[in-house]
N, C-alpha and C. Protein backbone atom coordinates (compact mmCIF):
# COMPACT_ATOMS: atom_id res chain seq x y z
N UNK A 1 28.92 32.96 15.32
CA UNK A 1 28.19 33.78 14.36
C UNK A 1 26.98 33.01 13.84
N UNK A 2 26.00 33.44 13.28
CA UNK A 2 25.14 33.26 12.85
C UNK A 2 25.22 32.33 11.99
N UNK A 3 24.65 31.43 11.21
CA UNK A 3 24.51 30.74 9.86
C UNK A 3 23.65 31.21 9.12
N UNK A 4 23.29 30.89 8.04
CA UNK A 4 22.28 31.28 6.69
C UNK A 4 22.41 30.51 5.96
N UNK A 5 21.90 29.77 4.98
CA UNK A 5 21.99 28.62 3.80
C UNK A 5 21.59 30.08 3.21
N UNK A 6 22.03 29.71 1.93
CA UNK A 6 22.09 30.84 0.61
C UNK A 6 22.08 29.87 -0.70
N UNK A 7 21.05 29.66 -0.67
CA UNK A 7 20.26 28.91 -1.78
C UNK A 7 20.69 29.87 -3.25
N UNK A 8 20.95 29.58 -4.37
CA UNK A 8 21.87 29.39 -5.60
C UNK A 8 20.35 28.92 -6.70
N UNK A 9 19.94 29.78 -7.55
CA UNK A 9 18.89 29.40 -8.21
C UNK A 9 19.27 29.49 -9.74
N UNK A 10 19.33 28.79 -11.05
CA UNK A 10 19.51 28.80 -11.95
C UNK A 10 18.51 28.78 -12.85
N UNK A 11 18.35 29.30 -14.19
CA UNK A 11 17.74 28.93 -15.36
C UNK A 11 17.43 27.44 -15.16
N UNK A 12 15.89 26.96 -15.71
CA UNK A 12 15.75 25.10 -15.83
C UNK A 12 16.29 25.31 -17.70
N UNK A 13 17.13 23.82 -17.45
CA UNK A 13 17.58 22.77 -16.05
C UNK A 13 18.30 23.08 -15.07
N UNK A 14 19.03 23.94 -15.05
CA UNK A 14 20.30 24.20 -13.95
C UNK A 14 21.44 23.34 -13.97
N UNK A 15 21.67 23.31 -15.67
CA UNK A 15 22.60 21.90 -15.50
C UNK A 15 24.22 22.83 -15.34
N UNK A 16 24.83 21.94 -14.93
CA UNK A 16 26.15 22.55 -14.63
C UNK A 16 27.04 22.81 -15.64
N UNK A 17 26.75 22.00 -17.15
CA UNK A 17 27.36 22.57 -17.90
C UNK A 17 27.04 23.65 -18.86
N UNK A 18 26.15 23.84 -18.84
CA UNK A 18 25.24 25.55 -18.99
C UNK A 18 25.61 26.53 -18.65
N UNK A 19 26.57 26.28 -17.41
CA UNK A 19 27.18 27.65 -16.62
C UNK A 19 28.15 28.07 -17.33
N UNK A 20 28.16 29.78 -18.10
CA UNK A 20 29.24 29.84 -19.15
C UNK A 20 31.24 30.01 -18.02
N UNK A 21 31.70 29.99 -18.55
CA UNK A 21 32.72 30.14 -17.84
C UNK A 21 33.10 31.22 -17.35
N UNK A 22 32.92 32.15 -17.79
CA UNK A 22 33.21 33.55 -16.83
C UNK A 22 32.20 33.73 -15.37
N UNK A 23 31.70 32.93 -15.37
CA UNK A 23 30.54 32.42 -14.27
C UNK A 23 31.23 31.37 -13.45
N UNK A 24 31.65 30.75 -14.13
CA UNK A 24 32.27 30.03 -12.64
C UNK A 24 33.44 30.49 -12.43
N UNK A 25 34.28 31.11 -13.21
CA UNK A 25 35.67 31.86 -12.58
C UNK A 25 35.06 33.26 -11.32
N UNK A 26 34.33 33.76 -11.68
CA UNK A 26 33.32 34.75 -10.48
C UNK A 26 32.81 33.89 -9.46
N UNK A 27 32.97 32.41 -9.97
CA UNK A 27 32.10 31.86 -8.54
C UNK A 27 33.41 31.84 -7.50
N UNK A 28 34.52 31.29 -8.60
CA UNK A 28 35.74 30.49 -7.43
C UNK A 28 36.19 32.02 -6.74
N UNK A 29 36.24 33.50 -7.73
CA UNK A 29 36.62 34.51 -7.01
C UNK A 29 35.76 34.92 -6.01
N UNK A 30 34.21 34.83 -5.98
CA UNK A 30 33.52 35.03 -5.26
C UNK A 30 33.56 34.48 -3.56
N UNK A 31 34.55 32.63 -3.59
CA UNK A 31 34.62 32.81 -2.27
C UNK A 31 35.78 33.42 -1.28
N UNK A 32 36.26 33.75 -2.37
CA UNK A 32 37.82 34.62 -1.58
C UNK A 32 37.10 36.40 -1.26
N UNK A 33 36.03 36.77 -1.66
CA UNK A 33 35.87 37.89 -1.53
C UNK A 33 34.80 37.51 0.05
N UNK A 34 34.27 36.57 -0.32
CA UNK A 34 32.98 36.32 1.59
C UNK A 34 34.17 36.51 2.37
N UNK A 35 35.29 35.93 2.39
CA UNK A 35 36.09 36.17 3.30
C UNK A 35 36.75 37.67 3.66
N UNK A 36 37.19 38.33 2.25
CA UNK A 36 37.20 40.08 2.60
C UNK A 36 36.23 40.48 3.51
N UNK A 37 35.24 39.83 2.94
CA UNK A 37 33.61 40.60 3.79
C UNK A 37 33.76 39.90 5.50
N UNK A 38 34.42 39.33 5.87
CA UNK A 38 34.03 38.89 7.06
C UNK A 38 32.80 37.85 7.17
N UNK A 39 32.71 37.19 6.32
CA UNK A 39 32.05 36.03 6.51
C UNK A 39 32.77 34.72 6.29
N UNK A 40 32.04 33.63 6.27
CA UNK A 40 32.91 32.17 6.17
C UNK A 40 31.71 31.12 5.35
N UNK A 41 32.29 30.82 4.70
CA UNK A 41 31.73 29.45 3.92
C UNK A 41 32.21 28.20 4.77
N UNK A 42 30.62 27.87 5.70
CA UNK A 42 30.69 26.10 6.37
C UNK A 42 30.92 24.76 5.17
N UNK A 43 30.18 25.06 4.18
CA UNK A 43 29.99 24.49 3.71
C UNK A 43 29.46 24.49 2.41
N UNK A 44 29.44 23.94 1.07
CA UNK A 44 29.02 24.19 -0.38
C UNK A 44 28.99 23.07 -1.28
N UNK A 45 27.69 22.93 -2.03
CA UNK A 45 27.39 22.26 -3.33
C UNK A 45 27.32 22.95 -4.22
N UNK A 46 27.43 21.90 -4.74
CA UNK A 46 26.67 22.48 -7.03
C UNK A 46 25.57 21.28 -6.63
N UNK A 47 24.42 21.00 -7.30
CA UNK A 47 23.69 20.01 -7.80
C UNK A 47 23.63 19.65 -9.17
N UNK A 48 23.08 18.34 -9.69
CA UNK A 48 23.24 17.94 -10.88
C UNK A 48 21.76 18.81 -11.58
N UNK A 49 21.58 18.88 -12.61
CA UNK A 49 20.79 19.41 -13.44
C UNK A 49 19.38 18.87 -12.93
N UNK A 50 18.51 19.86 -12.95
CA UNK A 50 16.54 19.06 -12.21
C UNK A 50 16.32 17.74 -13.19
N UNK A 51 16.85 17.64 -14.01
CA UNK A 51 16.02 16.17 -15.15
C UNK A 51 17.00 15.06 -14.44
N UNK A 52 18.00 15.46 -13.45
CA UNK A 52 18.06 14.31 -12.66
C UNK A 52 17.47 13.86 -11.76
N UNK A 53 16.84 14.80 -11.26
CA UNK A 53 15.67 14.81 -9.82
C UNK A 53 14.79 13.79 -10.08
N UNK A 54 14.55 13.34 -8.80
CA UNK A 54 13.61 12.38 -8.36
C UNK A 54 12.74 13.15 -7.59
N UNK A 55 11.10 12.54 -7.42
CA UNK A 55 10.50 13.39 -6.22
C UNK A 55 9.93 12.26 -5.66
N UNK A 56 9.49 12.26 -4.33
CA UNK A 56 8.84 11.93 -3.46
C UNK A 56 7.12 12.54 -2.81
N UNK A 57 6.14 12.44 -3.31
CA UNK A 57 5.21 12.97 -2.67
C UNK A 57 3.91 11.60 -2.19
N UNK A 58 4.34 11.82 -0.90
CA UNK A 58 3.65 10.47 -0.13
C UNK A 58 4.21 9.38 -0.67
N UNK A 59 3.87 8.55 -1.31
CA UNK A 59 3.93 7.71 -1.36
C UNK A 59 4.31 6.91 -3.19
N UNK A 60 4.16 8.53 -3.77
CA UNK A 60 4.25 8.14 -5.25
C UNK A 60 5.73 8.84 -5.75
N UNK A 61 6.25 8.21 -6.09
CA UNK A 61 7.83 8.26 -6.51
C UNK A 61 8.01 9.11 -8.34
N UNK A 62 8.34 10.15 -8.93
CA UNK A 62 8.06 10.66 -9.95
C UNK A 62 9.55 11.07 -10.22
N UNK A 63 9.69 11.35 -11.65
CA UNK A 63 10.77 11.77 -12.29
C UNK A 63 10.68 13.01 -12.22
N UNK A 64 11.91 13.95 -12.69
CA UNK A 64 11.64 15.31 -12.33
C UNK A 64 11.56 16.40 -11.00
N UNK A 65 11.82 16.97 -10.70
CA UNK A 65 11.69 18.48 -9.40
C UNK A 65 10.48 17.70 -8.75
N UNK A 66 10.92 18.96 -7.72
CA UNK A 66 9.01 18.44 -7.04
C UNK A 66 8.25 19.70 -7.36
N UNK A 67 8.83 20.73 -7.99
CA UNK A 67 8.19 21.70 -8.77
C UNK A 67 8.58 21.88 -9.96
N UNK A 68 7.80 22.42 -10.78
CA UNK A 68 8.52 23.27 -12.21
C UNK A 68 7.97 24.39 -12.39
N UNK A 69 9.36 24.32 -12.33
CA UNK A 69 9.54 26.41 -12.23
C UNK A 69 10.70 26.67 -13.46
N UNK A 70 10.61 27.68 -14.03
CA UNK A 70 11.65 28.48 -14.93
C UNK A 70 12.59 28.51 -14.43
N UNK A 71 12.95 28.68 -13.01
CA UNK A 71 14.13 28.45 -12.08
C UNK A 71 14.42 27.65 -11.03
N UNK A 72 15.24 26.88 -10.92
CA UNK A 72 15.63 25.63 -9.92
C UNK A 72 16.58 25.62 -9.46
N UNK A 73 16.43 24.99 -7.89
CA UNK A 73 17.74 24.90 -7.04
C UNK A 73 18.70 24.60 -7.64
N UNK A 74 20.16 25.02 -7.70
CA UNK A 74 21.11 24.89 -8.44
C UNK A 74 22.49 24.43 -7.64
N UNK A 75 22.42 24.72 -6.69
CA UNK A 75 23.39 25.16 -5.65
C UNK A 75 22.82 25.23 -3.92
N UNK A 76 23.95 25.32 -3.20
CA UNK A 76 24.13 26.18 -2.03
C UNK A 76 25.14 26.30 -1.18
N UNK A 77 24.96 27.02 -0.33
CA UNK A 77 26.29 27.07 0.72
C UNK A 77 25.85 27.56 2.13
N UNK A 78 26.68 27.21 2.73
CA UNK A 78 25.85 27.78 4.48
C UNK A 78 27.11 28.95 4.91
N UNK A 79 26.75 30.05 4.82
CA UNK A 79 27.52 31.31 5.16
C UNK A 79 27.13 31.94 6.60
N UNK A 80 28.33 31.97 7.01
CA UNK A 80 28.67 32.57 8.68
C UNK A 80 28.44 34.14 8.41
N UNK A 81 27.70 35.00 8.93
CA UNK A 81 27.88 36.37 9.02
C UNK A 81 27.37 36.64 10.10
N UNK A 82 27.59 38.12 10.38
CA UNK A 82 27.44 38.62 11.58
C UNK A 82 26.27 38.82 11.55
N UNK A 83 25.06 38.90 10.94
CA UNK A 83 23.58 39.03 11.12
C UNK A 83 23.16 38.86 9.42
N UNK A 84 21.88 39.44 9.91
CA UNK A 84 20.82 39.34 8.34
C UNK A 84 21.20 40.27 7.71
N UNK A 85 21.65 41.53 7.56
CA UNK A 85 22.40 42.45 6.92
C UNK A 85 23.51 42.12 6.54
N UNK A 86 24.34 41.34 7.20
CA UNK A 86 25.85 40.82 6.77
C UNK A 86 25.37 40.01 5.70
N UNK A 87 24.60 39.01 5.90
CA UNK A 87 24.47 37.97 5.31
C UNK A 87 24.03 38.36 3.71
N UNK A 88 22.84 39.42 3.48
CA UNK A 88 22.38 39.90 2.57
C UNK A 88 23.48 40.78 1.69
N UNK A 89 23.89 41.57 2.53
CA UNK A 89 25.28 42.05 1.53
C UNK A 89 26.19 41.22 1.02
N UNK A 90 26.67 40.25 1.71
CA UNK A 90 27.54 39.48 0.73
C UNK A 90 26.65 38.35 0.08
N UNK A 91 25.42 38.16 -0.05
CA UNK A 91 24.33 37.13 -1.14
C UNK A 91 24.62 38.17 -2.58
N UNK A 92 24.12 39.32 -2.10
CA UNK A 92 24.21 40.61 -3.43
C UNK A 92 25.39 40.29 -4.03
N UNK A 93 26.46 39.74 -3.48
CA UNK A 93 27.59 39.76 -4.97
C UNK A 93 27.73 38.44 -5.22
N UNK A 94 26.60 37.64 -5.34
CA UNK A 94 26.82 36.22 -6.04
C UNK A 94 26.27 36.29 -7.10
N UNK A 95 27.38 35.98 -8.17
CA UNK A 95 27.41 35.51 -9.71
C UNK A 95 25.87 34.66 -9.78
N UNK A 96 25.19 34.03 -9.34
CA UNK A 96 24.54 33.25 -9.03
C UNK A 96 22.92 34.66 -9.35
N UNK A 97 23.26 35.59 -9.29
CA UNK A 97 22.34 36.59 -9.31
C UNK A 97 22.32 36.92 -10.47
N UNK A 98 23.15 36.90 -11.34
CA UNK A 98 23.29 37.38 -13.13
C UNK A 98 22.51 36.44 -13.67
N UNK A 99 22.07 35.10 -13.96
CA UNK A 99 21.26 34.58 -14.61
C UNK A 99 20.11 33.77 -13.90
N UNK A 100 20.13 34.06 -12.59
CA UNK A 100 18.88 33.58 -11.61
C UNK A 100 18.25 34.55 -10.49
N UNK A 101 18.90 33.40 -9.21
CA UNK A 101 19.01 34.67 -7.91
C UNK A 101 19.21 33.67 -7.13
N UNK A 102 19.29 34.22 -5.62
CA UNK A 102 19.90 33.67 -4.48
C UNK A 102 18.31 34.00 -3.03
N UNK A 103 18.60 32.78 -2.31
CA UNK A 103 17.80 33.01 -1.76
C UNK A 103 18.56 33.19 -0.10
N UNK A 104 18.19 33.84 0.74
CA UNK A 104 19.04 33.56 1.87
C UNK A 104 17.75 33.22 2.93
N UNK A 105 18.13 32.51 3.59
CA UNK A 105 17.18 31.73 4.90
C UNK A 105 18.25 31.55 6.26
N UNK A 106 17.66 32.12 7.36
CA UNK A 106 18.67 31.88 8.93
C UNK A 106 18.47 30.19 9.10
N UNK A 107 19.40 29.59 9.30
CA UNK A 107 19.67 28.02 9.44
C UNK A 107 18.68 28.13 11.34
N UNK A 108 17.95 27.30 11.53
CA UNK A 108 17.24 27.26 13.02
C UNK A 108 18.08 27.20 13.81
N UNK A 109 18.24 27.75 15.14
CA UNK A 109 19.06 27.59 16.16
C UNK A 109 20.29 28.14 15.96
N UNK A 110 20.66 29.01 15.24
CA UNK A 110 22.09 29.44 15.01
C UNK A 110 21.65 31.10 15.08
């Protein structure tokens, strides 16, 4: 099957303890439902909050994102579905969409 990374976007900072709890009990139910749907979770993070971020641009080393934005990578996971329609229907029921959004991208070669 296909892959997709499904990028997880939060309010800045995106810190993890920000996330109220009925939000992460929807997250842990959320991966028992990809599986109703016929998809599969390869793989999944949380990240630490952006004011932990480091950036890299050329050669100059900076504190902070390598952007600032109102919303920052927060998360992700690499989800198996049967195409770009599979994949998009089950992004639509991530908790991850109530106080941000989700991004979905086809992983190359898969």
């Amino acid at each position: 099957m296909p892959q997709y990374a499904v990028l997880l976007y939060s309010p800045t900072p995106g810190d993890p303890a920000d996330v109220p709890e009925e939000e992460i009990a929807a997250h842990m139910a959320y991966g028992d439902r990809i599986g109703e749907l016929g998809g599969t979770i390869v793989a999944a993070a949380a990240l630490d909050a952006s004011t932990e971020a480091v950036s890299v641009k050329g050669t100059v080393v900076t504190d902070g994102p390598f952007a600032e934005t109102k919303e920052v990578l927060a998360g992700f996971f690499v989800l198996e579905a049967r195409d770009r329609d599979h994949a998009l229907e089950i992004a639509r029921l991530c908790p991850s969409t109530w106080r941000g959004g989700v991004e979905v991208r086809p992983i190359l070669g898969e």
